[in-house]
PDB file of N, CA and C in Angstrom:
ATOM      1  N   UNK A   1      10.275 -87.475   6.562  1.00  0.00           N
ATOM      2  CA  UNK A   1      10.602 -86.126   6.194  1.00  0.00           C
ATOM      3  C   UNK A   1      11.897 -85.733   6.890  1.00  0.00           C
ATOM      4  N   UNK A   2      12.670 -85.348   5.939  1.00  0.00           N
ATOM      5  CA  UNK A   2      14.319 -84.677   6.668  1.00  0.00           C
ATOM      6  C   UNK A   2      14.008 -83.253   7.031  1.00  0.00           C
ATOM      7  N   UNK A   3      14.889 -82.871   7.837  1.00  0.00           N
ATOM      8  CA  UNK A   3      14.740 -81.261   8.127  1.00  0.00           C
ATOM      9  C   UNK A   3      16.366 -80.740   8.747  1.00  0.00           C
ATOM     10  N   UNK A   4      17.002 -79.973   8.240  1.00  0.00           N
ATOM     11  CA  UNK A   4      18.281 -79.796   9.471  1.00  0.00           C
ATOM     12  C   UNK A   4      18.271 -78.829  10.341  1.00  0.00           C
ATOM     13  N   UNK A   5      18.868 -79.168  10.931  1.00  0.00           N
ATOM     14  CA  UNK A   5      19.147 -78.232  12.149  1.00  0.00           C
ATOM     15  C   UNK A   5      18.506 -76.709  12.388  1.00  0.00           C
ATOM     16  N   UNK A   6      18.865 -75.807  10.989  1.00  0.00           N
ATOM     17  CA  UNK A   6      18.201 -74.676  10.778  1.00  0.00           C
ATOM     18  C   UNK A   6      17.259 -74.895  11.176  1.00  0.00           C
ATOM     19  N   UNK A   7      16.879 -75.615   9.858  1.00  0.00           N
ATOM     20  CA  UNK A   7      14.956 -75.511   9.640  1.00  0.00           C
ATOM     21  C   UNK A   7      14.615 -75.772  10.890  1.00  0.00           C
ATOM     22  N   UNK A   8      14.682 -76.613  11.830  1.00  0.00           N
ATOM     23  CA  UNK A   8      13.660 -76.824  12.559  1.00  0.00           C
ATOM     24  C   UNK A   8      13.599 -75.825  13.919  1.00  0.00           C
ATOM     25  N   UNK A   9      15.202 -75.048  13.926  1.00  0.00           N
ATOM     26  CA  UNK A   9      14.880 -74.072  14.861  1.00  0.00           C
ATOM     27  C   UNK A   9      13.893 -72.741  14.299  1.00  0.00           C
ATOM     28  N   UNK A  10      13.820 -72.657  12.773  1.00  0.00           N
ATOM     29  CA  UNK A  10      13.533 -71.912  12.568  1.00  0.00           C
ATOM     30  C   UNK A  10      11.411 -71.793  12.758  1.00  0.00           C
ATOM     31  N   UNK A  11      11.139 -73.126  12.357  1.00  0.00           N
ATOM     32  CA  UNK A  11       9.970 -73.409  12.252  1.00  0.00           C
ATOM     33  C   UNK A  11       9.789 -74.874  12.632  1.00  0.00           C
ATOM     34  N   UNK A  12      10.104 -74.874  13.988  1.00  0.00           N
ATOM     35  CA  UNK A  12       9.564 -76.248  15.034  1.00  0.00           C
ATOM     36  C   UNK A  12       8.170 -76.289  15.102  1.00  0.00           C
ATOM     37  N   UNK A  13       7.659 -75.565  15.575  1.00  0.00           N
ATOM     38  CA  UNK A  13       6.148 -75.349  15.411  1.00  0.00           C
ATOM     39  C   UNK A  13       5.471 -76.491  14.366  1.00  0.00           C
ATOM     40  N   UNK A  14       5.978 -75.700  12.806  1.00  0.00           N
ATOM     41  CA  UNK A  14       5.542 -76.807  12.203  1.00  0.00           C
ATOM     42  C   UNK A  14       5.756 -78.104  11.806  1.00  0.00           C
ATOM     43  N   UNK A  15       6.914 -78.498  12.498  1.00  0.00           N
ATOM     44  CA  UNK A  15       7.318 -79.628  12.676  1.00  0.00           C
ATOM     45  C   UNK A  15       6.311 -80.114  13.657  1.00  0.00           C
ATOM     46  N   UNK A  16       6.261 -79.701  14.956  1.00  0.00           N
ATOM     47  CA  UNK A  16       5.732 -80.314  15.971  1.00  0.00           C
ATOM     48  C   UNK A  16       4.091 -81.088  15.429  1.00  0.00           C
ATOM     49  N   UNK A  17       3.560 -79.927  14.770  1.00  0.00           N
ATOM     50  CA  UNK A  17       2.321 -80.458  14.366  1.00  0.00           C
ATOM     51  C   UNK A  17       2.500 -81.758  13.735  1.00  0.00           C
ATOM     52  N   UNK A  18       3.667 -81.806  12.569  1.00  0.00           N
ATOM     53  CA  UNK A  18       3.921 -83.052  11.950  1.00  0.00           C
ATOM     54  C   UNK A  18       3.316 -84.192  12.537  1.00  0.00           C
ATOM     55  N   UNK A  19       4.565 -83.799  13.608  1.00  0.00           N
ATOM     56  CA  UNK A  19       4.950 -85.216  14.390  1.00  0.00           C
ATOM     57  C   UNK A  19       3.172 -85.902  14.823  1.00  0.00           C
ATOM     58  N   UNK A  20       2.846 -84.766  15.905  1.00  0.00           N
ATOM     59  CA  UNK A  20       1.197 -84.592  16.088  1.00  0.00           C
ATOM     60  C   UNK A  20       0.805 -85.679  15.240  1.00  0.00           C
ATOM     61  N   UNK A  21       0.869 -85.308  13.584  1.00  0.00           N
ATOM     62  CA  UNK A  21      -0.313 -86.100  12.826  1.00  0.00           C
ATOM     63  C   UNK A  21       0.173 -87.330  12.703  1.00  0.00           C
ATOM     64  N   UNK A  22       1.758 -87.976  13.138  1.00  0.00           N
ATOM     65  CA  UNK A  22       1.795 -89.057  13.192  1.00  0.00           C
ATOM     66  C   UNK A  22       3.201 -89.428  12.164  1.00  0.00           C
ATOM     67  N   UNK A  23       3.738 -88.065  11.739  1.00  0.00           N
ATOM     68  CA  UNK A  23       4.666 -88.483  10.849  1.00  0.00           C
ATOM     69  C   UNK A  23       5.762 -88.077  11.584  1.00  0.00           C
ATOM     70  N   UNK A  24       7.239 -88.888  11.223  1.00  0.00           N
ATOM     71  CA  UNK A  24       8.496 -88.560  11.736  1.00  0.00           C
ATOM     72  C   UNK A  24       9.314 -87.942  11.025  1.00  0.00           C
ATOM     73  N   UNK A  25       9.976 -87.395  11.479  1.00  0.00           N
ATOM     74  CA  UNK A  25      10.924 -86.074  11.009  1.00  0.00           C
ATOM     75  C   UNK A  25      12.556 -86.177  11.445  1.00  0.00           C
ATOM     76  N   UNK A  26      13.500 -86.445  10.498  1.00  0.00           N
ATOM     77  CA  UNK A  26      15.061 -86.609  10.660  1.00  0.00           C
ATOM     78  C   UNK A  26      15.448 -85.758  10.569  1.00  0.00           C
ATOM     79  N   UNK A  27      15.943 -85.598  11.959  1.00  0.00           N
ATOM     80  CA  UNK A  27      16.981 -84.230  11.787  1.00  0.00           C
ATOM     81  C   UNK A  27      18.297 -84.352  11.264  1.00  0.00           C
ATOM     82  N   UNK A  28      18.919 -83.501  10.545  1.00  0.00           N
ATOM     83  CA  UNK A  28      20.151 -83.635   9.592  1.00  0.00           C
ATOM     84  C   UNK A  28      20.962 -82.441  10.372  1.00  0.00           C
ATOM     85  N   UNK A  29      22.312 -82.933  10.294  1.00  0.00           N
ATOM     86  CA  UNK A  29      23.437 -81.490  10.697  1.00  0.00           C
ATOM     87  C   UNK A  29      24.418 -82.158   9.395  1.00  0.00           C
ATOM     88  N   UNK A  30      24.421 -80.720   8.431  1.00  0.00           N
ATOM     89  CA  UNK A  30      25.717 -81.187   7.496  1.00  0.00           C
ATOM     90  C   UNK A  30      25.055 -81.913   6.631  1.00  0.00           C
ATOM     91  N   UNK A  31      23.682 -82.535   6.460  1.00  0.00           N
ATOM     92  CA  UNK A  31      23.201 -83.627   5.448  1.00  0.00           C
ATOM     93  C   UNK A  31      23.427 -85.141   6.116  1.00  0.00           C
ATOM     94  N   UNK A  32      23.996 -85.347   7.289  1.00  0.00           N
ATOM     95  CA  UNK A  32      24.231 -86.437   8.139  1.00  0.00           C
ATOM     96  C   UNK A  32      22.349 -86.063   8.970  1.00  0.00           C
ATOM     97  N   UNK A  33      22.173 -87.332   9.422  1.00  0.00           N
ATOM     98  CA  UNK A  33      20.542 -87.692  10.508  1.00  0.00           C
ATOM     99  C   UNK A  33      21.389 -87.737  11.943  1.00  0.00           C
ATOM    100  N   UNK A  34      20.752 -87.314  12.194  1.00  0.00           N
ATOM    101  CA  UNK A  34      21.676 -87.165  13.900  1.00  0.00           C
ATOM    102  C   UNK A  34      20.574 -87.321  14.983  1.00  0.00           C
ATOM    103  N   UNK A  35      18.953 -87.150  14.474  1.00  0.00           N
ATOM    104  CA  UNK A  35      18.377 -87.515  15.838  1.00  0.00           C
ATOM    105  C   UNK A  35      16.891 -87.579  14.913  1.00  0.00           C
ATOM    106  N   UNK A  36      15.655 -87.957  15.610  1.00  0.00           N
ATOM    107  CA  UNK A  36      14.322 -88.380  15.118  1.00  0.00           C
ATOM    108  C   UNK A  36      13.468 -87.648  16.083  1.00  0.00           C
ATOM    109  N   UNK A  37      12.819 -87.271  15.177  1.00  0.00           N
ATOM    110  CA  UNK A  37      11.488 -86.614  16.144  1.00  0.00           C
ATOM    111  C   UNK A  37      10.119 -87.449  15.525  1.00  0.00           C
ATOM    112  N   UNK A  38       9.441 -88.304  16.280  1.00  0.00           N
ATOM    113  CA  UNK A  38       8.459 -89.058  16.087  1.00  0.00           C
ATOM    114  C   UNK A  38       7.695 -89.337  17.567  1.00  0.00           C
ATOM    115  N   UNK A  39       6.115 -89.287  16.821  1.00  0.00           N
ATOM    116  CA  UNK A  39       5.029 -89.388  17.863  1.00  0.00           C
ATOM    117  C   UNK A  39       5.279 -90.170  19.505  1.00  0.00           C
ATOM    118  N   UNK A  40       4.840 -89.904  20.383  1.00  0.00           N
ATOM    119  CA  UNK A  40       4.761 -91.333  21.407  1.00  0.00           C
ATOM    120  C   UNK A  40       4.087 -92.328  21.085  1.00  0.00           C
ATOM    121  N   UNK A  41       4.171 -93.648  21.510  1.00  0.00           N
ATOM    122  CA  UNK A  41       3.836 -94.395  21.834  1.00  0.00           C
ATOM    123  C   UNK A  41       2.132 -94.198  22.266  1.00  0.00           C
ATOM    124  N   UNK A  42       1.012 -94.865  22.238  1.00  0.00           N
ATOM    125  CA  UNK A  42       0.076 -94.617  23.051  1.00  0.00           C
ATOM    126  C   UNK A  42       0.269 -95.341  24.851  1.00  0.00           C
ATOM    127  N   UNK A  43      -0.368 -94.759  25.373  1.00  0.00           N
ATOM    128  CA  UNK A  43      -0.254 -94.716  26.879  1.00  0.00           C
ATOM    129  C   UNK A  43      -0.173 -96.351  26.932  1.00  0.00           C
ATOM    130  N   UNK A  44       0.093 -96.761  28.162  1.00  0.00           N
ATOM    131  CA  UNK A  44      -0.123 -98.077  28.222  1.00  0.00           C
ATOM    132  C   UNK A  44      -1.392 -98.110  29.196  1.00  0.00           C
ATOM    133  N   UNK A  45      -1.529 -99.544  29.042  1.00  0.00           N
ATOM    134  CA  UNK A  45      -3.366 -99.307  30.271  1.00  0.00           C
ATOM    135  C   UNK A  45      -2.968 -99.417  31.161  1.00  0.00           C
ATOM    136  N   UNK A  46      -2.279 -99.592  32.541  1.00  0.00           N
ATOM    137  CA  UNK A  46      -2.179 -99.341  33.420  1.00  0.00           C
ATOM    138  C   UNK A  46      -2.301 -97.493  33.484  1.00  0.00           C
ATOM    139  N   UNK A  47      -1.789 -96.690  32.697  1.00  0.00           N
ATOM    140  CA  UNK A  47      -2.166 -95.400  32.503  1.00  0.00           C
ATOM    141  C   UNK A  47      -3.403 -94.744  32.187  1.00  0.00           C
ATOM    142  N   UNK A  48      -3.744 -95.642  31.175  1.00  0.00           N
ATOM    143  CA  UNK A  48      -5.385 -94.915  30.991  1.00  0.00           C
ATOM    144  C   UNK A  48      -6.283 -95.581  32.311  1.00  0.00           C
ATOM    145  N   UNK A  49      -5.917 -96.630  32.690  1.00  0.00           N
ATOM    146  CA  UNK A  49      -7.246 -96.704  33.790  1.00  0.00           C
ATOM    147  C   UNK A  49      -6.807 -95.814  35.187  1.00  0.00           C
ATOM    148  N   UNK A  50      -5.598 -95.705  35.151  1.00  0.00           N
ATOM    149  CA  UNK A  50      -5.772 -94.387  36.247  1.00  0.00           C
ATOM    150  C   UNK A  50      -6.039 -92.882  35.887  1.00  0.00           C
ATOM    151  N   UNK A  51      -6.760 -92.434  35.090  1.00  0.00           N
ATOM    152  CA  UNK A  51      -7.600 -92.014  34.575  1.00  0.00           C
ATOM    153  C   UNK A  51      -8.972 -91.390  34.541  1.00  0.00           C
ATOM    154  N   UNK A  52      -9.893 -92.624  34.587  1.00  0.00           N
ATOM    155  CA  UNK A  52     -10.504 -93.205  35.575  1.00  0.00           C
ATOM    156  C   UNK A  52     -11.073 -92.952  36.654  1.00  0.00           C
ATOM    157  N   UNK A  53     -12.323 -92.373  36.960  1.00  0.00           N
ATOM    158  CA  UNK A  53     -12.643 -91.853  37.959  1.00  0.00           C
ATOM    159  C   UNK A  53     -13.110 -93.390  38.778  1.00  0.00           C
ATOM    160  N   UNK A  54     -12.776 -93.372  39.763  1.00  0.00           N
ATOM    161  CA  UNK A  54     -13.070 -94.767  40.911  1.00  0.00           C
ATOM    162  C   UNK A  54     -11.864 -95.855  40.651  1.00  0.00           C
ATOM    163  N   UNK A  55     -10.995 -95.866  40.210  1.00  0.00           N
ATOM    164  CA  UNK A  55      -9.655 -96.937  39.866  1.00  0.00           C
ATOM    165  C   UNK A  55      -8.599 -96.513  40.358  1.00  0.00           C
ATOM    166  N   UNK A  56      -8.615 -97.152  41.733  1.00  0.00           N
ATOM    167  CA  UNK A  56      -7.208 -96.927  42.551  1.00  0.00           C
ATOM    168  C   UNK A  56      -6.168 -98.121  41.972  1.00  0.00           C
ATOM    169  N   UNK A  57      -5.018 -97.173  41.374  1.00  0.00           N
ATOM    170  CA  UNK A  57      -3.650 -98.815  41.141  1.00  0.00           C
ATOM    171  C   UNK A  57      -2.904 -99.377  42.692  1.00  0.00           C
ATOM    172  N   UNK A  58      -3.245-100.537  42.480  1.00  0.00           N
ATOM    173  CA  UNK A  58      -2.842-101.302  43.499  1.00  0.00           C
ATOM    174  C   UNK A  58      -1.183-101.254  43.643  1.00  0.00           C
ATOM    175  N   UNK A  59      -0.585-101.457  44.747  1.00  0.00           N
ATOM    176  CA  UNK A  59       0.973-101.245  45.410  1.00  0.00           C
ATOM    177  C   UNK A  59       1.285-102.263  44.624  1.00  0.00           C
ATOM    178  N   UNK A  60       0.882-103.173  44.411  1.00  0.00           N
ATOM    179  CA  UNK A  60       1.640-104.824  43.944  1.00  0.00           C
ATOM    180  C   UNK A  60       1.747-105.277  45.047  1.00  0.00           C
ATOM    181  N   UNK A  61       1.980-105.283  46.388  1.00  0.00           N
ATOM    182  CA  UNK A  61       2.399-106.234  47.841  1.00  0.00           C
ATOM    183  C   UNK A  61       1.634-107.045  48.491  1.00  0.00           C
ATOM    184  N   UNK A  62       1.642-107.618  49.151  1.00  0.00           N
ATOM    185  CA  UNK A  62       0.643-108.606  49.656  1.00  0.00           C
ATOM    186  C   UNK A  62      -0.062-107.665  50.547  1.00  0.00           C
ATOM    187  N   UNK A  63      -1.449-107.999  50.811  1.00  0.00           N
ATOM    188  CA  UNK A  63      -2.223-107.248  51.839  1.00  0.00           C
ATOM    189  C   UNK A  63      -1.865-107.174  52.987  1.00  0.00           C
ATOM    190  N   UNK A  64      -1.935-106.457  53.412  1.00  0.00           N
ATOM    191  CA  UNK A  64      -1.657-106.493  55.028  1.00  0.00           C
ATOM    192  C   UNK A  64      -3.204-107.227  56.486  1.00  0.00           C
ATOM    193  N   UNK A  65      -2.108-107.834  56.844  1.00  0.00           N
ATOM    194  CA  UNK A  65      -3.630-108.586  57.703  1.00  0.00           C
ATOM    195  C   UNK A  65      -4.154-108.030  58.236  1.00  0.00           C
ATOM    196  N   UNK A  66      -5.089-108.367  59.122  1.00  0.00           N
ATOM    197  CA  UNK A  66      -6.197-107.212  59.993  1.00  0.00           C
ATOM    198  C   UNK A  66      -5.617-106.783  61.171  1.00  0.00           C
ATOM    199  N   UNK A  67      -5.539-105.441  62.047  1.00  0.00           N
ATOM    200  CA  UNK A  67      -5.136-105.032  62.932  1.00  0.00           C
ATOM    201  C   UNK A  67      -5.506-105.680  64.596  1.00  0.00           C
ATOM    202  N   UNK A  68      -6.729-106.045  64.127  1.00  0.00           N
ATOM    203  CA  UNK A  68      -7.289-107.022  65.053  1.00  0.00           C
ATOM    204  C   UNK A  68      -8.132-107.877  64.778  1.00  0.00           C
ATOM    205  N   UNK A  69      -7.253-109.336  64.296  1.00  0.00           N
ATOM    206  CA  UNK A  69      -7.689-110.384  64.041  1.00  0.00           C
ATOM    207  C   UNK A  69      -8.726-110.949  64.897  1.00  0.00           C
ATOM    208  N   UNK A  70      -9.792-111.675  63.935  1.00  0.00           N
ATOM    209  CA  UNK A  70     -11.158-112.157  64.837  1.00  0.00           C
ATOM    210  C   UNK A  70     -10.583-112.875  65.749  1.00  0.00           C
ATOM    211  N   UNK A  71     -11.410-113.293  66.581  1.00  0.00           N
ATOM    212  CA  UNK A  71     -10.737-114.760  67.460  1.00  0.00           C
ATOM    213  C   UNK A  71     -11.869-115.520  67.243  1.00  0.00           C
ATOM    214  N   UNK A  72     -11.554-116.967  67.181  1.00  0.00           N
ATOM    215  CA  UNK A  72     -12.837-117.942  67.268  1.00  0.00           C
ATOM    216  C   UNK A  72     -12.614-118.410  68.360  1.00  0.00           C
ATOM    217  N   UNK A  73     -13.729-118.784  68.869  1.00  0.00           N
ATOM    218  CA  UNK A  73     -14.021-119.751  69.878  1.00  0.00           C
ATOM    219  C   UNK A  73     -14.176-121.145  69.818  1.00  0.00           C
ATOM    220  N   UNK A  74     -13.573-121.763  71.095  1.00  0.00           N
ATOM    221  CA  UNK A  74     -13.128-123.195  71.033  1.00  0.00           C
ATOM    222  C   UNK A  74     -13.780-123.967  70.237  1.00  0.00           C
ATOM    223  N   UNK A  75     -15.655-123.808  70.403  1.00  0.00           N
ATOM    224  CA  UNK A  75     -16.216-124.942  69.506  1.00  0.00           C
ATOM    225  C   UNK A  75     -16.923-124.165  68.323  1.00  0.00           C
ATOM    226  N   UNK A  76     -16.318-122.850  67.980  1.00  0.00           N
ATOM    227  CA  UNK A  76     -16.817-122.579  66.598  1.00  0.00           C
ATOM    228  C   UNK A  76     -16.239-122.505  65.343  1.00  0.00           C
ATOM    229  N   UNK A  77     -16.794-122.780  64.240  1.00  0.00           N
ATOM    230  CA  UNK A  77     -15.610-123.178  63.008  1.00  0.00           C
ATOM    231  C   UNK A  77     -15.432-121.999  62.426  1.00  0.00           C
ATOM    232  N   UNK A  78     -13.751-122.271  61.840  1.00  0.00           N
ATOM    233  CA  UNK A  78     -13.229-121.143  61.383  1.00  0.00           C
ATOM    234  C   UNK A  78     -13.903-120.551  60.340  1.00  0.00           C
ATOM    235  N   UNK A  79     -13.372-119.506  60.121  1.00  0.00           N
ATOM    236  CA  UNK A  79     -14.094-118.864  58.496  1.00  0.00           C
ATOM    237  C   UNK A  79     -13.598-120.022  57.318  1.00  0.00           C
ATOM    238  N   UNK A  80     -12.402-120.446  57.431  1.00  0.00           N
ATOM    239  CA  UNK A  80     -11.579-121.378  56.717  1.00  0.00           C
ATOM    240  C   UNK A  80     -12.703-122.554  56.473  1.00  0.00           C
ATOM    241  N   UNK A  81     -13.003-123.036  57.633  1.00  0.00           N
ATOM    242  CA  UNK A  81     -14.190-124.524  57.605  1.00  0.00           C
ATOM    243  C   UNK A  81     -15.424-124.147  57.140  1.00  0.00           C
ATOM    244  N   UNK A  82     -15.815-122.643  57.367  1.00  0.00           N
ATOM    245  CA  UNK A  82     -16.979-122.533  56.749  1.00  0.00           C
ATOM    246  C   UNK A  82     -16.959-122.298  55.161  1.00  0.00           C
ATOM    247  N   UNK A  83     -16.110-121.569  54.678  1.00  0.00           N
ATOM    248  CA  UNK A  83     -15.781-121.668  52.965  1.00  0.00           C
ATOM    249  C   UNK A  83     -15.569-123.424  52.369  1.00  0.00           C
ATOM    250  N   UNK A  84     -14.914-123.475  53.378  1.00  0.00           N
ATOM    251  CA  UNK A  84     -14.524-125.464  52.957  1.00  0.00           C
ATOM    252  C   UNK A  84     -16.052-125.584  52.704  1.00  0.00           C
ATOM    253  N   UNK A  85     -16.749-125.551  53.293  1.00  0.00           N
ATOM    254  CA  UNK A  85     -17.842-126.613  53.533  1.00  0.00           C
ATOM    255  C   UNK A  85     -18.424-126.285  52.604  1.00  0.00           C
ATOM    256  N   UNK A  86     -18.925-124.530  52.128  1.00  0.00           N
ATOM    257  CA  UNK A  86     -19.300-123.799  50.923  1.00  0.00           C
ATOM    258  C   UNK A  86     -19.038-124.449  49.615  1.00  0.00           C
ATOM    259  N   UNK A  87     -17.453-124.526  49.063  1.00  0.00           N
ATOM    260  CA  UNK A  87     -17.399-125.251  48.169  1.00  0.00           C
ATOM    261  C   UNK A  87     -17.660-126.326  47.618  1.00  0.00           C
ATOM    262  N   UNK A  88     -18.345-127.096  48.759  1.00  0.00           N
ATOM    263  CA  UNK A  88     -18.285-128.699  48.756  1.00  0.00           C
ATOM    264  C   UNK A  88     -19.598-128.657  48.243  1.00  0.00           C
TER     265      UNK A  88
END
């Protein structure tokens, strides 16, 4: 749907709904298209799941290690040896 310049200052409104239902609208100055009024895009999902009640978005960075790392003792095995052994 074309519309120029007038029209749409005159009655944006009902343009806007247009757009709303999904249709696009060329704006004309002079009978020349000079700009488009059409719907967004839908959200992307990183958007809708923050949203979302309980969905924190993660930084992207690597975790940060523990403030105070366990210590093992001389003859006990690491967490590392105990997953090893788990998988096996």
């Amino acid at each position: 749907m074309n519309a120029s310049v007038r029209e749409l200052k005159s009655e944006l409104s009902r343009y806007i709904r247009q757009v709303q239902r999904g249709e696009t609208v060329v704006v004309t100055y002079r009978g020349k298209p000079i700009a488009r009024l059409m719907p967004l895009p839908p959200p992307l999902l990183e958007e809708r799941l923050a949203t979302l009640p309980g969905i924190n978005a993660g930084t992207g960075g690597k975790p940060r290690g523990a403030t105070r790392p366990v210590r093992v003792k001389f003859n006990e095995k690491s967490v590392a040896d105990i997953v090893m052994a788990e998988r096996r």
